[in-house]
PDB file of N, CA and C in Angstrom:
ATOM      1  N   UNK A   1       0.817  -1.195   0.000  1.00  0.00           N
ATOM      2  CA  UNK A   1       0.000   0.000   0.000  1.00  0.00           C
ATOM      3  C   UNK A   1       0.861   1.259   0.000  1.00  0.00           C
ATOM      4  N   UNK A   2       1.921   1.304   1.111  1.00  0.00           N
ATOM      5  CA  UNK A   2       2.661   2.450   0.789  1.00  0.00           C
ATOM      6  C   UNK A   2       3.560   3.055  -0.570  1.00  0.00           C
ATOM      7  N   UNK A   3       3.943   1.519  -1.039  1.00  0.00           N
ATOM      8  CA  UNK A   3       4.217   1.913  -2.486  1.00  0.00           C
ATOM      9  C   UNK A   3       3.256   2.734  -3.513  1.00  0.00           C
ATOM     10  N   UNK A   4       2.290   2.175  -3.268  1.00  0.00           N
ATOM     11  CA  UNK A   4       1.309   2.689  -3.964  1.00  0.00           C
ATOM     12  C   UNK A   4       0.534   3.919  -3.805  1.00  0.00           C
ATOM     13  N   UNK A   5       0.747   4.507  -2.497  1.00  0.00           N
ATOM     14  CA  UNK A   5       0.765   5.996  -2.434  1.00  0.00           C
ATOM     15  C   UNK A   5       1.895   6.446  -2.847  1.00  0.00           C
ATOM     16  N   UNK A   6       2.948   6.446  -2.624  1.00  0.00           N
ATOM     17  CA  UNK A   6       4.323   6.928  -3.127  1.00  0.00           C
ATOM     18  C   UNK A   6       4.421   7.155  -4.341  1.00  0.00           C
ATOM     19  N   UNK A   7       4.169   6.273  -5.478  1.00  0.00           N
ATOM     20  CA  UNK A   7       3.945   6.254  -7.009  1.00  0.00           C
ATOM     21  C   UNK A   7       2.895   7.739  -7.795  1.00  0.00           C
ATOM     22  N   UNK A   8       1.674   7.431  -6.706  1.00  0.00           N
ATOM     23  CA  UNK A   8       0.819   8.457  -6.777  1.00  0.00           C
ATOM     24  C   UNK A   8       1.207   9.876  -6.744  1.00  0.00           C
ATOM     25  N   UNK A   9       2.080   9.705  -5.326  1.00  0.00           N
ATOM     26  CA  UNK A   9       2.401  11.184  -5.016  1.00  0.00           C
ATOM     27  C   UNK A   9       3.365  11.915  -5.586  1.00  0.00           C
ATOM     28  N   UNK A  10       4.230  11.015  -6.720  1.00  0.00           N
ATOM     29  CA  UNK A  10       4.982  10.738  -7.723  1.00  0.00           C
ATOM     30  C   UNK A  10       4.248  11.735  -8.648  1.00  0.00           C
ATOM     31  N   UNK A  11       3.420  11.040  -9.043  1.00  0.00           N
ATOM     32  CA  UNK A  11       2.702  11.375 -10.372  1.00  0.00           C
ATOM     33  C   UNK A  11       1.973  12.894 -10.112  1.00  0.00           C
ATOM     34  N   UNK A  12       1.339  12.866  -8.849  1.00  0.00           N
ATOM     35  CA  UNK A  12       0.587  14.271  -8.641  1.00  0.00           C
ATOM     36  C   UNK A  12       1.364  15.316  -8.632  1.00  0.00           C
ATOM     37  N   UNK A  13       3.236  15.442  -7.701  1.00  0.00           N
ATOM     38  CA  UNK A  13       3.881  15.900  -7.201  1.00  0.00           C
ATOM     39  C   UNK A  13       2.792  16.490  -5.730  1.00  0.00           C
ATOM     40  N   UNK A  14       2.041  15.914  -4.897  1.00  0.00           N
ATOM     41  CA  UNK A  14       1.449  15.708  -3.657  1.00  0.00           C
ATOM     42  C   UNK A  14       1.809  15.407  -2.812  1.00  0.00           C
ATOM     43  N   UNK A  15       2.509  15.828  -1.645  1.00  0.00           N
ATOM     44  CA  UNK A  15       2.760  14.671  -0.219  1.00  0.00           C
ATOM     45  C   UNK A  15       2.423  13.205   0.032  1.00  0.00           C
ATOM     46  N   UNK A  16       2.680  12.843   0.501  1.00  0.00           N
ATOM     47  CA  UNK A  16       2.796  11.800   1.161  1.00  0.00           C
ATOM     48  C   UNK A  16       1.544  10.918   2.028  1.00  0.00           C
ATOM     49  N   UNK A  17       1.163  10.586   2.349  1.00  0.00           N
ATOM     50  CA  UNK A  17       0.081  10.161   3.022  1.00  0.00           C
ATOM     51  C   UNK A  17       0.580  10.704   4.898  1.00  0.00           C
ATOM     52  N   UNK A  18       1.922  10.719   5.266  1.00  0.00           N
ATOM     53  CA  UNK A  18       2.360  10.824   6.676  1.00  0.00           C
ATOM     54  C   UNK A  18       2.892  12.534   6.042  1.00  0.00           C
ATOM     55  N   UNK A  19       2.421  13.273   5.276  1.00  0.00           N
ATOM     56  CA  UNK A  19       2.852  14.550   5.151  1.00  0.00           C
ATOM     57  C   UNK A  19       4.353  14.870   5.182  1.00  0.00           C
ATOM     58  N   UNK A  20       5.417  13.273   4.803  1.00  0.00           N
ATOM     59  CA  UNK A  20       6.861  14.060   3.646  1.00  0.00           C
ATOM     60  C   UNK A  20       6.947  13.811   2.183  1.00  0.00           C
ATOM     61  N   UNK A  21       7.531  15.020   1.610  1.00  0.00           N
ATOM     62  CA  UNK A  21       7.884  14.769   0.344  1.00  0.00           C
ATOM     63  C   UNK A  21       8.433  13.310  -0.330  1.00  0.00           C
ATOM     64  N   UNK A  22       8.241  12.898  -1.812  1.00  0.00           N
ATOM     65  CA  UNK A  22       8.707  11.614  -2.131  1.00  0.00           C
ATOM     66  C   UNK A  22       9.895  12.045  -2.428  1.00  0.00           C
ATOM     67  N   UNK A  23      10.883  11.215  -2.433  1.00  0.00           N
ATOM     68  CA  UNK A  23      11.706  11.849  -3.022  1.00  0.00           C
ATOM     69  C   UNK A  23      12.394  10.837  -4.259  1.00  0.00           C
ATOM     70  N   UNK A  24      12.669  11.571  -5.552  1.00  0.00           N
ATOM     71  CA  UNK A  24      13.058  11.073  -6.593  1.00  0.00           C
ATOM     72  C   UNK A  24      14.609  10.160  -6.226  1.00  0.00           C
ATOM     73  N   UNK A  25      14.745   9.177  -7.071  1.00  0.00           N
ATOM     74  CA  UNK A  25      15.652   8.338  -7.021  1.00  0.00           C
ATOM     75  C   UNK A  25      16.348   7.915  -8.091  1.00  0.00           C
ATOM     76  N   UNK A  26      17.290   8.161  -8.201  1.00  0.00           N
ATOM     77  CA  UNK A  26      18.132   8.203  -9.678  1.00  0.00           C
ATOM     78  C   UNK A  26      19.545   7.236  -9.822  1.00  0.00           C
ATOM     79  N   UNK A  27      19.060   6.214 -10.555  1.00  0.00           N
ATOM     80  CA  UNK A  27      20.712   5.779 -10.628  1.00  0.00           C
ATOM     81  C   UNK A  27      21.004   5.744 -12.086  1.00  0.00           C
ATOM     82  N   UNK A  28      22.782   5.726 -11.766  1.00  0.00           N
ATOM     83  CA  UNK A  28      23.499   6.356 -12.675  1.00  0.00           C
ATOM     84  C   UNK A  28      23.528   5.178 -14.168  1.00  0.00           C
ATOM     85  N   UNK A  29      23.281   5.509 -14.949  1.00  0.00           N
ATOM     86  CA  UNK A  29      23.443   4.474 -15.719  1.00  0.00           C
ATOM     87  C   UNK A  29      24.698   3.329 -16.194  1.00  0.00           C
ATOM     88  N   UNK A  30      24.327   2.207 -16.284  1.00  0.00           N
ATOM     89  CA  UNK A  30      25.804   1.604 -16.529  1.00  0.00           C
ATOM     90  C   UNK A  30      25.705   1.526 -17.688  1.00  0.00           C
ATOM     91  N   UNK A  31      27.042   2.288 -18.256  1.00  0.00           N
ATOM     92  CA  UNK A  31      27.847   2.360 -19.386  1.00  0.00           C
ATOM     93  C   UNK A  31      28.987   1.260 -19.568  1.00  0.00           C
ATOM     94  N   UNK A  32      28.470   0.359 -21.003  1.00  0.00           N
ATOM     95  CA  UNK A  32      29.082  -0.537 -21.176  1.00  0.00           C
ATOM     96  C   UNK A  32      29.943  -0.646 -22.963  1.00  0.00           C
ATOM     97  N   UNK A  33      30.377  -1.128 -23.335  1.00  0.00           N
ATOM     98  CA  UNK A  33      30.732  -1.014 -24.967  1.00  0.00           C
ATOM     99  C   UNK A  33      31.277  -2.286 -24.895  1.00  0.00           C
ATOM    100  N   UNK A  34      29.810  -2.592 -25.442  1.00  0.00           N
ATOM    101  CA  UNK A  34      30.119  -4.645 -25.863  1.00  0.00           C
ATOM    102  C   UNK A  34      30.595  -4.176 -27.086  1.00  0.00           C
ATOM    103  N   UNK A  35      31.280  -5.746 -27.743  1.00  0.00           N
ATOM    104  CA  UNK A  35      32.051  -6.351 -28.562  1.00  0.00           C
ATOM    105  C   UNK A  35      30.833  -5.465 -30.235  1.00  0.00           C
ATOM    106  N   UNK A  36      29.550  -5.552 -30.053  1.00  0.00           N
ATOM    107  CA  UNK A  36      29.020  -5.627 -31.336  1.00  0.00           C
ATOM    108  C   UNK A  36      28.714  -3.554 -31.282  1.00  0.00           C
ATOM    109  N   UNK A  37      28.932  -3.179 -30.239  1.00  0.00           N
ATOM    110  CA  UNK A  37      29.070  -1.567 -29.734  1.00  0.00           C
ATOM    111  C   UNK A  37      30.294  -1.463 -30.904  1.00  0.00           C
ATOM    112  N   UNK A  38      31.543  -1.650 -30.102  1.00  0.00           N
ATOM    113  CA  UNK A  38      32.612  -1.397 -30.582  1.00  0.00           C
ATOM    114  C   UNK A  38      32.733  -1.937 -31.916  1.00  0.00           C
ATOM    115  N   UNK A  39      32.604  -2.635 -32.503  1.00  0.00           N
ATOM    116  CA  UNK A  39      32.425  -2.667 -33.630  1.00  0.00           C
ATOM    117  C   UNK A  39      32.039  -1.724 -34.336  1.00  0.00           C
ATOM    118  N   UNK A  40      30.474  -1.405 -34.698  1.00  0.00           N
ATOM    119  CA  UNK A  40      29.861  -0.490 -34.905  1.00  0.00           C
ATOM    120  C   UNK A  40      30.827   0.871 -34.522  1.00  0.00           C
ATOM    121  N   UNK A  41      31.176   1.481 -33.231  1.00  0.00           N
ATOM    122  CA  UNK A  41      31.537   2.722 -33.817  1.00  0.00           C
ATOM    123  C   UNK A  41      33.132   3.081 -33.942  1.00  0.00           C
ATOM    124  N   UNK A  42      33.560   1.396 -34.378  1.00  0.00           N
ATOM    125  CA  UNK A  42      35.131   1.773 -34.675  1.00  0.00           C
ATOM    126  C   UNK A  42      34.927   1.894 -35.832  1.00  0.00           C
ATOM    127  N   UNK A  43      33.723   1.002 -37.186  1.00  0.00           N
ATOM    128  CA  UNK A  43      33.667   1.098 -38.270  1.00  0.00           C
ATOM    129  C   UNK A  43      33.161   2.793 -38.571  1.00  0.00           C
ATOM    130  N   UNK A  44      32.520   2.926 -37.849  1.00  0.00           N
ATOM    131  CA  UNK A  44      32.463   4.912 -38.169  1.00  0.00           C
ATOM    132  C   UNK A  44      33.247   5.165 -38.347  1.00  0.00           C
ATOM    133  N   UNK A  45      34.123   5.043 -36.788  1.00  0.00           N
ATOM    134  CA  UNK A  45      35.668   5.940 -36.934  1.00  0.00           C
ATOM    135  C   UNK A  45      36.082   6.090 -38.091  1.00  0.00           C
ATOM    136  N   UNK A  46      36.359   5.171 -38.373  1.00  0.00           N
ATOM    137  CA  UNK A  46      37.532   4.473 -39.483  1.00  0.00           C
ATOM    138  C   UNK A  46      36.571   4.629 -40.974  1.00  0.00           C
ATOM    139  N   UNK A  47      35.706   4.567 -41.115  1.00  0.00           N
ATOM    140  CA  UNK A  47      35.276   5.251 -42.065  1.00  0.00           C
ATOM    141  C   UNK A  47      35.504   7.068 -42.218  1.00  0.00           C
ATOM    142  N   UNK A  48      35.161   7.177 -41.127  1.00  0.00           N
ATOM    143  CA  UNK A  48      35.720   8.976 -41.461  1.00  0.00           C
ATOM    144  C   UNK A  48      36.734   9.132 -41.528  1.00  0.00           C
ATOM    145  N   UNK A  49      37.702   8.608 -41.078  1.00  0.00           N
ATOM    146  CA  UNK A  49      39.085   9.092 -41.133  1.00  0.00           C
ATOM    147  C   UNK A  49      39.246   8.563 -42.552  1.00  0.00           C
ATOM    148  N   UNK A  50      38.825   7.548 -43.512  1.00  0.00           N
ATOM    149  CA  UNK A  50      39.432   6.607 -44.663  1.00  0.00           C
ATOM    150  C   UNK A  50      38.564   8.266 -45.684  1.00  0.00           C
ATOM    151  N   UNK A  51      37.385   8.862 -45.075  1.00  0.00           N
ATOM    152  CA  UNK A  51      36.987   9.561 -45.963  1.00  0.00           C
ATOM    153  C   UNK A  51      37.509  11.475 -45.923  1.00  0.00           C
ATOM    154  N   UNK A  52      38.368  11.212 -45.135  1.00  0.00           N
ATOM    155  CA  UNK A  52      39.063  12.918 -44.817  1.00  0.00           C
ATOM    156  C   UNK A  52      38.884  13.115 -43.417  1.00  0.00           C
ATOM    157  N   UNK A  53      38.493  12.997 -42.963  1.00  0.00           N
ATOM    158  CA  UNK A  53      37.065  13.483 -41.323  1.00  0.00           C
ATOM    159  C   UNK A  53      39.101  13.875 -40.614  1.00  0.00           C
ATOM    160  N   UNK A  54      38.950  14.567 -39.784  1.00  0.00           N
ATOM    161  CA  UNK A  54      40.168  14.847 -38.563  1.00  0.00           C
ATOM    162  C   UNK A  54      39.770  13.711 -37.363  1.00  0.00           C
ATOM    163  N   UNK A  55      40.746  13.157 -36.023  1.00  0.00           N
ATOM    164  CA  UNK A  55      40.357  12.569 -35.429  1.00  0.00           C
ATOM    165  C   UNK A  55      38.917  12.866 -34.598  1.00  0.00           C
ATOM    166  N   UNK A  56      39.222  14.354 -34.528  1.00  0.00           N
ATOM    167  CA  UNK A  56      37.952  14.693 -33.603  1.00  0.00           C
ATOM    168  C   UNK A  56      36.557  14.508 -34.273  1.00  0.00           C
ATOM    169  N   UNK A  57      36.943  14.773 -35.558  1.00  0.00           N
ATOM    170  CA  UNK A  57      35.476  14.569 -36.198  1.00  0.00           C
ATOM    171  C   UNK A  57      34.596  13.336 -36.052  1.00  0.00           C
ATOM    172  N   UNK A  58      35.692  12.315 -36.482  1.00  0.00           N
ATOM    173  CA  UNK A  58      35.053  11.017 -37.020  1.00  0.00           C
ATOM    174  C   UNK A  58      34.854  10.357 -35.313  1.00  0.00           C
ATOM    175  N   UNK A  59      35.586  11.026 -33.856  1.00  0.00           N
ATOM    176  CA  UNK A  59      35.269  10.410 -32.525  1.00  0.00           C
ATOM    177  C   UNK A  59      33.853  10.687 -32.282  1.00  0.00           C
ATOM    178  N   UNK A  60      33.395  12.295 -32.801  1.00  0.00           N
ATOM    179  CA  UNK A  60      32.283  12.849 -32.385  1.00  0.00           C
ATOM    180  C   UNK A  60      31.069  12.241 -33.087  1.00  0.00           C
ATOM    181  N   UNK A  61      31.430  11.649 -34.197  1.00  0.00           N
ATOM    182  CA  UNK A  61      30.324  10.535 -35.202  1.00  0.00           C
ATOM    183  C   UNK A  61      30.154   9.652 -34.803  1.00  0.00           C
ATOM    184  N   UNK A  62      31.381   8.848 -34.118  1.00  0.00           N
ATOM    185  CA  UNK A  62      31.211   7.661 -33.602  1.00  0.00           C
ATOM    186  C   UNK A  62      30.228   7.456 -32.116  1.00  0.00           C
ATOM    187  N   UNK A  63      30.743   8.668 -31.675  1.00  0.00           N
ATOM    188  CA  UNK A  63      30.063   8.961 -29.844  1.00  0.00           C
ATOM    189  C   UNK A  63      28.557   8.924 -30.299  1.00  0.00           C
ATOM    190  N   UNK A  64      28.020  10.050 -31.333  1.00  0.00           N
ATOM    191  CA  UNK A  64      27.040  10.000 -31.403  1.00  0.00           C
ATOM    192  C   UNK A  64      26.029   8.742 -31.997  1.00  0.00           C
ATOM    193  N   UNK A  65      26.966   7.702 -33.038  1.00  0.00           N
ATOM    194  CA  UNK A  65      26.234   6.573 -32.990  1.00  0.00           C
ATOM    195  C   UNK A  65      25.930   5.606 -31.898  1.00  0.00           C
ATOM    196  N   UNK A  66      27.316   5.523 -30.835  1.00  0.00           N
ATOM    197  CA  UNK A  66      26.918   4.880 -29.918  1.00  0.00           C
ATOM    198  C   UNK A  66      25.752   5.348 -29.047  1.00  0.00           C
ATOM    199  N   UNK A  67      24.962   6.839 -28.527  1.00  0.00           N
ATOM    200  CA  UNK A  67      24.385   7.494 -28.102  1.00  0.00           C
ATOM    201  C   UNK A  67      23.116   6.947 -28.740  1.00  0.00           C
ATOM    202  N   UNK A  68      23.381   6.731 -30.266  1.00  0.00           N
ATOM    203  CA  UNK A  68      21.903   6.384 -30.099  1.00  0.00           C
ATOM    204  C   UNK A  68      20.875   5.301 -29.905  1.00  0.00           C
ATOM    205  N   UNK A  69      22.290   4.523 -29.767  1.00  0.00           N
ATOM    206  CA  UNK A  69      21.947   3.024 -29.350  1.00  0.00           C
ATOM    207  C   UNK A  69      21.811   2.903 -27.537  1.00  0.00           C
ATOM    208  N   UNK A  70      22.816   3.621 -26.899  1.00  0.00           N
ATOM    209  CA  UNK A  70      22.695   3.756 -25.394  1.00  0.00           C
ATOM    210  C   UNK A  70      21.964   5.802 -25.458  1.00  0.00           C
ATOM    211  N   UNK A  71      20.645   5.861 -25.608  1.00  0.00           N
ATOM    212  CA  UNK A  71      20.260   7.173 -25.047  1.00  0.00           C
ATOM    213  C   UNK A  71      20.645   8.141 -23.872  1.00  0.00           C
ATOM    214  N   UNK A  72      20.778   7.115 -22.896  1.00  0.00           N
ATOM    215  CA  UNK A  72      21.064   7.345 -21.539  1.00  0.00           C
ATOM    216  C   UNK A  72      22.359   7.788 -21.048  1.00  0.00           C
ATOM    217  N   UNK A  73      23.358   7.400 -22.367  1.00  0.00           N
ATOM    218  CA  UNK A  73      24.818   7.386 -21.614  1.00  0.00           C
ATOM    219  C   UNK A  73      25.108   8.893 -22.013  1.00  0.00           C
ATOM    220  N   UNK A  74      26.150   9.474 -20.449  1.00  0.00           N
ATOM    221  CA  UNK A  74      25.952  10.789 -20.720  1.00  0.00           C
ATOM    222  C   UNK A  74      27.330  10.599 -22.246  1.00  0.00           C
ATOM    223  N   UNK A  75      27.180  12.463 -22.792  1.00  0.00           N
ATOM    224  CA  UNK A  75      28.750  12.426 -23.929  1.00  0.00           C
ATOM    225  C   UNK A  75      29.945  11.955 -23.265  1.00  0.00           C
ATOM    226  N   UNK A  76      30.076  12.927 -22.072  1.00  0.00           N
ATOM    227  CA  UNK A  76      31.406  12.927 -21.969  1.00  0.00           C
ATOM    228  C   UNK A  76      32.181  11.462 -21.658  1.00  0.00           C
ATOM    229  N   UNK A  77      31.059  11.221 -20.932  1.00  0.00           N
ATOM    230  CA  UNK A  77      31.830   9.494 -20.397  1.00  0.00           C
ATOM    231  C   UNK A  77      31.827   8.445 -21.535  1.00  0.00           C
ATOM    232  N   UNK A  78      31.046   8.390 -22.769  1.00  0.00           N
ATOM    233  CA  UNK A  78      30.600   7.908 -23.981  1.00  0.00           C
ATOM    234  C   UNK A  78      31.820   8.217 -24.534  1.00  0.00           C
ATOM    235  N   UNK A  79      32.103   9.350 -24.951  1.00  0.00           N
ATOM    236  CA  UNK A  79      33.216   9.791 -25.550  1.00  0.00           C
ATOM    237  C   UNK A  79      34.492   9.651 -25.131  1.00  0.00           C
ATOM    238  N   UNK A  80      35.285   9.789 -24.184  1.00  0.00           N
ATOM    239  CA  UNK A  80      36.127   9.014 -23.029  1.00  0.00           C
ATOM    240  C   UNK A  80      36.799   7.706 -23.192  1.00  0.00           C
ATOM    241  N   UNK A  81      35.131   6.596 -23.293  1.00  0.00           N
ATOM    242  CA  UNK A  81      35.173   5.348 -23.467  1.00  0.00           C
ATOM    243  C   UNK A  81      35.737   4.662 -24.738  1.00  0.00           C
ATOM    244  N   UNK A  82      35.106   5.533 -25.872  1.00  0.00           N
ATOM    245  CA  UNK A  82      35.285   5.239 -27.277  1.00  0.00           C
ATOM    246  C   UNK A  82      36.274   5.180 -27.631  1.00  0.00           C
ATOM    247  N   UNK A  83      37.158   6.956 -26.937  1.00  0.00           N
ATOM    248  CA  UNK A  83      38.660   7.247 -27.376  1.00  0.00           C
ATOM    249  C   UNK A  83      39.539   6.251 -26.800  1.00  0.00           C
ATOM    250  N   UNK A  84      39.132   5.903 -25.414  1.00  0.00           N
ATOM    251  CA  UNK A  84      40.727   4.791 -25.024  1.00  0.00           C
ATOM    252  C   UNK A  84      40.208   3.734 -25.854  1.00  0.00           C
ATOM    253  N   UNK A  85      38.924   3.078 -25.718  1.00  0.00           N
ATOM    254  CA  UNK A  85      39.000   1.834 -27.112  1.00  0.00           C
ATOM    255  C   UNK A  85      39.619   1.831 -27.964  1.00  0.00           C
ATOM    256  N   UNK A  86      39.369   2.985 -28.942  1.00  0.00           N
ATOM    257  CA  UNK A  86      40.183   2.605 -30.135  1.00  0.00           C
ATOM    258  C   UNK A  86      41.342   3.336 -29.587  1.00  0.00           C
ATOM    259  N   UNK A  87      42.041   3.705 -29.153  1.00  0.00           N
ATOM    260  CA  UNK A  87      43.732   4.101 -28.624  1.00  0.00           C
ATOM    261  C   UNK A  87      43.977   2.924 -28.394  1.00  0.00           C
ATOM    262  N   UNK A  88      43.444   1.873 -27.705  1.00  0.00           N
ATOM    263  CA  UNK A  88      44.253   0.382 -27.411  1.00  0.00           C
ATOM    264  C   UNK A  88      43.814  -0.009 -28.551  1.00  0.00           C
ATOM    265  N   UNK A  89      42.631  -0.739 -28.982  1.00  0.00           N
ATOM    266  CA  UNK A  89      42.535  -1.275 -30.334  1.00  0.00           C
ATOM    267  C   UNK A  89      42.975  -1.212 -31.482  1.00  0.00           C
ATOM    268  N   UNK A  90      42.708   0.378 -32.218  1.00  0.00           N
ATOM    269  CA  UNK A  90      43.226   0.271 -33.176  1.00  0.00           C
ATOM    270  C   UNK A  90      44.575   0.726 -33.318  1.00  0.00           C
ATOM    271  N   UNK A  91      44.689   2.172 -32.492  1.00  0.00           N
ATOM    272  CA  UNK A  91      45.929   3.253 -32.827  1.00  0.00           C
ATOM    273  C   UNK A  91      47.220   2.497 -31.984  1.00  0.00           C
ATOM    274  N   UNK A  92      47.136   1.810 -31.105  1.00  0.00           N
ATOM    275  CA  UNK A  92      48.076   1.154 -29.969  1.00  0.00           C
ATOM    276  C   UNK A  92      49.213   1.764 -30.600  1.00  0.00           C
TER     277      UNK A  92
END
């Protein structure tokens, strides 16, 4: 039952049934770059760079494909992730 006021008071933004605020609960998303991830946005990379792109360009193409497969993951840590990948993978 108390869940179920809580949800409510969620939705209304209303107190509580014992008169405290709910309070929102947020966890951080886990950011991961499986095998078929990395794939996908090393073949970007490496397509922009094979087509002119500068490194930064073709990272910021790649970040954003992975983004749209993970919505949730913030840039900077997305972007971060991508660059040491391919720094060990491809550029080593």
């Amino acid at each position: 039952m108390a869940s179920e006021c809580f949800y409510k008071a969620m939705e209304s933004g209303s107190t509580l049934t014992n008169g405290t605020q709910p309070m929102e609960i947020r966890m951080a998303p886990m950011i991961l770059l499986t095998e078929d991830d990395f794939s996908t946005v090393s073949q970007v990379y490496c397509s922009q760079i094979e087509f002119g792109s500068d490194k930064r360009t073709a990272l910021n193409l790649a970040t954003i494909v992975y983004q749209q497969r993970h919505p949730y993951a913030e840039v900077d840590i997305s972007r971060n992730m991508i660059k040491g990948e391919i720094r060990r993978r491809i550029l080593h």
